[in-house]
C-alpha atoms as a PDB file:
ATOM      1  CA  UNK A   1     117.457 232.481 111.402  1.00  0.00           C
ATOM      2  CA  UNK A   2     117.891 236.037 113.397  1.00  0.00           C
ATOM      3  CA  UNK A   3     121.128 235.762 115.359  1.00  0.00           C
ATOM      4  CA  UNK A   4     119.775 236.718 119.445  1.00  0.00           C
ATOM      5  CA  UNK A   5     122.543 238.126 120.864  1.00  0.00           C
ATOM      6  CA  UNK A   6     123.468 236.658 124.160  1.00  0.00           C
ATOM      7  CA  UNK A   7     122.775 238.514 127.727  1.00  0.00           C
ATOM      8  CA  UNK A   8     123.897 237.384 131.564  1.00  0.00           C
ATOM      9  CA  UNK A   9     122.250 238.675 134.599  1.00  0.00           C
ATOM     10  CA  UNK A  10     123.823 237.456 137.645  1.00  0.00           C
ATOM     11  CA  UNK A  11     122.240 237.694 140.493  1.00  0.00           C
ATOM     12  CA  UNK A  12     122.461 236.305 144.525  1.00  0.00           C
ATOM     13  CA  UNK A  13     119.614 233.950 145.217  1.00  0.00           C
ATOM     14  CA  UNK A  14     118.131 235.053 149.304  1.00  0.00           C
ATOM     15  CA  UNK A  15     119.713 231.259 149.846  1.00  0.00           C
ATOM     16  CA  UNK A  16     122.684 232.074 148.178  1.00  0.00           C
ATOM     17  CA  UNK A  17     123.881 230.646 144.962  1.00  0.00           C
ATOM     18  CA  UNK A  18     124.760 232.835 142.441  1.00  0.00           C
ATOM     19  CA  UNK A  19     122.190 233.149 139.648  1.00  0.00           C
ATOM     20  CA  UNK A  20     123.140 233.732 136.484  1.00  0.00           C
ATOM     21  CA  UNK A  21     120.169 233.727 133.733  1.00  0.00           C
ATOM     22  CA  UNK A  22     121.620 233.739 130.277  1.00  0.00           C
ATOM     23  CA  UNK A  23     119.177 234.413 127.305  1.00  0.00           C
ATOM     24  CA  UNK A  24     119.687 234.490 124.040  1.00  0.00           C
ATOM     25  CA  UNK A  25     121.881 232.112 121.400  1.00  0.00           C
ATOM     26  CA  UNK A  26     124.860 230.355 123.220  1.00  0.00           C
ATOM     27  CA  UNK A  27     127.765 229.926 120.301  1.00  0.00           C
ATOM     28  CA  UNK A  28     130.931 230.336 119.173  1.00  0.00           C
ATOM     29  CA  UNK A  29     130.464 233.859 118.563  1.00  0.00           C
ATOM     30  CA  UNK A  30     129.173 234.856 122.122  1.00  0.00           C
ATOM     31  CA  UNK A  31     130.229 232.154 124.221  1.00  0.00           C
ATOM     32  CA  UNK A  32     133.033 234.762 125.788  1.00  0.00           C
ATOM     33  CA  UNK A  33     130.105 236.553 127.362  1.00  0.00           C
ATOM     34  CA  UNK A  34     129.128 233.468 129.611  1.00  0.00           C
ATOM     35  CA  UNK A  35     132.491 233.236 130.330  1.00  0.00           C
ATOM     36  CA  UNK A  36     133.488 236.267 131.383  1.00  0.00           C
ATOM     37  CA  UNK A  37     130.416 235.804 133.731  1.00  0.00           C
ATOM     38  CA  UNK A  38     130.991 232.941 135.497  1.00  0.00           C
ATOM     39  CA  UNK A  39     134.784 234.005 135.619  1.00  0.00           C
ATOM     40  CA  UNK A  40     133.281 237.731 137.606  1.00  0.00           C
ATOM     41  CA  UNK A  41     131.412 235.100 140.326  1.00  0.00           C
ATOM     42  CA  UNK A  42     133.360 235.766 143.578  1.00  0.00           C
ATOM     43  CA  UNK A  43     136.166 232.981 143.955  1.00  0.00           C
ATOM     44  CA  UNK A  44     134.752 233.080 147.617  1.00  0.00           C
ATOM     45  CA  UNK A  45     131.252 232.000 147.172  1.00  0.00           C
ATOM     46  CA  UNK A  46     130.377 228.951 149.108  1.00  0.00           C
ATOM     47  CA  UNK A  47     126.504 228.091 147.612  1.00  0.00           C
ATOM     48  CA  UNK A  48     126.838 227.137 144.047  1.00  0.00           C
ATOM     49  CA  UNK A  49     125.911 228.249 140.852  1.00  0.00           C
ATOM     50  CA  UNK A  50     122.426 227.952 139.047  1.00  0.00           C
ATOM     51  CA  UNK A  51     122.342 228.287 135.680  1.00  0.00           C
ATOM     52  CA  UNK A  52     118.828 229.545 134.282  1.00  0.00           C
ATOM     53  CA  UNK A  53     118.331 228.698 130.916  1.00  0.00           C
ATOM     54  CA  UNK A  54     114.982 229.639 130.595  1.00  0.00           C
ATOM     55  CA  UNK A  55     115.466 231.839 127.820  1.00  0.00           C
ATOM     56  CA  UNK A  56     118.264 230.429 125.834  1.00  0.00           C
ATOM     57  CA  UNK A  57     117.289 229.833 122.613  1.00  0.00           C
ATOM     58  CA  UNK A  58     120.012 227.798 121.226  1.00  0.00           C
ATOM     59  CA  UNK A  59     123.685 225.999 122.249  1.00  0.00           C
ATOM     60  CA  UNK A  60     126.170 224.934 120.250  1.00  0.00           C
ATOM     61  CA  UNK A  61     129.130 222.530 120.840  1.00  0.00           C
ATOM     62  CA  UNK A  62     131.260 225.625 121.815  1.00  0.00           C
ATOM     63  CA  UNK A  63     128.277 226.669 124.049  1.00  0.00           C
ATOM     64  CA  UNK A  64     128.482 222.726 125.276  1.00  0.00           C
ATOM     65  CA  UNK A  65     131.734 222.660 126.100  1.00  0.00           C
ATOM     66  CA  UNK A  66     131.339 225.811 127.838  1.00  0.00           C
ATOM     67  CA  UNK A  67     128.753 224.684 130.595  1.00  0.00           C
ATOM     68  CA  UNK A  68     130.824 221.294 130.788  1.00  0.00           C
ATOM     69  CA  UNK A  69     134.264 223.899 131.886  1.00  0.00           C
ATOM     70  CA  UNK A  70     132.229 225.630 134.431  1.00  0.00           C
ATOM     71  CA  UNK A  71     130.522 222.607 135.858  1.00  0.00           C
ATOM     72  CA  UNK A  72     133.933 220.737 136.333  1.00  0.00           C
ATOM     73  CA  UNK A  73     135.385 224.290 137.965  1.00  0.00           C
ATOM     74  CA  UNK A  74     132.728 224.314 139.953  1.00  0.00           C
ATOM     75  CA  UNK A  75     132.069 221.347 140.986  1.00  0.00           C
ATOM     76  CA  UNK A  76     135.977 220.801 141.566  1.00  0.00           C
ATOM     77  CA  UNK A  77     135.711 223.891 144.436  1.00  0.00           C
ATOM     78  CA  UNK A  78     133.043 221.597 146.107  1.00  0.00           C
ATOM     79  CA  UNK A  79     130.321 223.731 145.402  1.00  0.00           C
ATOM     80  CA  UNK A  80     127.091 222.767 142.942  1.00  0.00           C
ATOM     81  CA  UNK A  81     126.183 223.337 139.798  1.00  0.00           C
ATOM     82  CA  UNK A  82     122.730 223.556 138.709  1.00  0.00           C
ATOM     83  CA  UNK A  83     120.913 224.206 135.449  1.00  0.00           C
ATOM     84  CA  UNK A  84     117.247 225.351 135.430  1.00  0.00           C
ATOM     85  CA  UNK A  85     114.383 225.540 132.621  1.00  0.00           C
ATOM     86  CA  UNK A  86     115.914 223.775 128.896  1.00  0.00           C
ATOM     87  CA  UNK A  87     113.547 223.940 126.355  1.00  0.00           C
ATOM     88  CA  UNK A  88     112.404 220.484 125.524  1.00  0.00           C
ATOM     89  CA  UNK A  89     114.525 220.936 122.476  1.00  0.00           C
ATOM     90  CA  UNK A  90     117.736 221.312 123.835  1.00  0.00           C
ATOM     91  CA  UNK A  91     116.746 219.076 126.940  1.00  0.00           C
ATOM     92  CA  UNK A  92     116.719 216.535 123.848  1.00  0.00           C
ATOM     93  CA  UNK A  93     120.042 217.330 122.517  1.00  0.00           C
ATOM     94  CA  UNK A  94     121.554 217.153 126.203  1.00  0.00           C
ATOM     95  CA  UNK A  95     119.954 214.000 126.770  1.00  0.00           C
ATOM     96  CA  UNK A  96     121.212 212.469 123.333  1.00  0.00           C
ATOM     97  CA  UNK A  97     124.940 213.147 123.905  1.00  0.00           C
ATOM     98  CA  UNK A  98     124.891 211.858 127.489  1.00  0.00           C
ATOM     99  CA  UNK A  99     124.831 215.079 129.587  1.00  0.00           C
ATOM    100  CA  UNK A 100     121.672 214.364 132.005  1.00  0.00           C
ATOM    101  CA  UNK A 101     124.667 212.059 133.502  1.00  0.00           C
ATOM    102  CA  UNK A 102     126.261 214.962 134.062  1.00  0.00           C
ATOM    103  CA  UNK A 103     124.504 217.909 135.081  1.00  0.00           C
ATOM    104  CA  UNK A 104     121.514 218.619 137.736  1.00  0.00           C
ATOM    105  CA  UNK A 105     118.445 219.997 135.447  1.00  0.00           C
ATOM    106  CA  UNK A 106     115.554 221.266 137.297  1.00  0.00           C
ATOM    107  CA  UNK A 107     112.438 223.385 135.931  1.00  0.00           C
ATOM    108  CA  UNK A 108     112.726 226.635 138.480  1.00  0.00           C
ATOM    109  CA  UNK A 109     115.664 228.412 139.646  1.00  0.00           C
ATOM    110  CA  UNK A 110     114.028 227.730 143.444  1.00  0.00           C
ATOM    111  CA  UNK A 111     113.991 224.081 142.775  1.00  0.00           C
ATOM    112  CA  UNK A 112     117.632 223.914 142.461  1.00  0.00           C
ATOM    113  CA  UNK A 113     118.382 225.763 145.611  1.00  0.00           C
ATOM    114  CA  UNK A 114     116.365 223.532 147.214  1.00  0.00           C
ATOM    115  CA  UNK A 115     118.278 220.701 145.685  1.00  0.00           C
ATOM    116  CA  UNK A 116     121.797 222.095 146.411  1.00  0.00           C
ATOM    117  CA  UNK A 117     120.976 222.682 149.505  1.00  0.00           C
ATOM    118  CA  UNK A 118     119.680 219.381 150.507  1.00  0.00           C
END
């Protein structure tokens, strides 16, 4: 397997949350990246975050335990945290080890700003 190294875009949604799409292979070696993202999100931001996963190819635990830190950050400042377009694959794996009781998955990044807004 061909190691994808891992990219975040972060951008403003028109409705507000902060967007960040992350593509690539989320693991031990470049979890530091998604970190260092969602640690440059403005401490001020009032609309959430929505996490599109559209493109991410693969998660380890450390990737995991990653998206479970932000979520409880984020979710702890009263805002919402949102993750948009798992592959059926790791959809699977979430489901398996109990996280679709703890996240908000949705299929488009538009979806979810619907649903944090409502």
């Amino acid at each position: 397997m061909t190691e994808q190294p891992l990219t975040v875009t972060t951008t403003s949604h028109p409705a507000g949350p902060h967007v960040l799409r992350v593509s690539g292979e989320l693991d031990h070696h470049t979890t530091e990246r998604l970190r260092e993202a969602l640690d440059a999100v403005p401490a001020s931001f009032a609309t959430g975050i929505v996490l599109d996963l559209t493109d991410l190819t693969y998660c380890d635990s450390t990737g995991i335990t990653e998206l479970i830190t932000a979520h409880q950050r984020t979710r702890a400042a009263g805002h919402s945290f949102d993750l948009v377009g798992l592959n059926p694959d790791l959809m699977h794996v979430f489901r398996i080890i109990g996280l679709d009781q703890v996240f908000s998955f949705h299929p488009t990044v538009d979806q979810a700003v619907r649903a944090a807004r409502s």
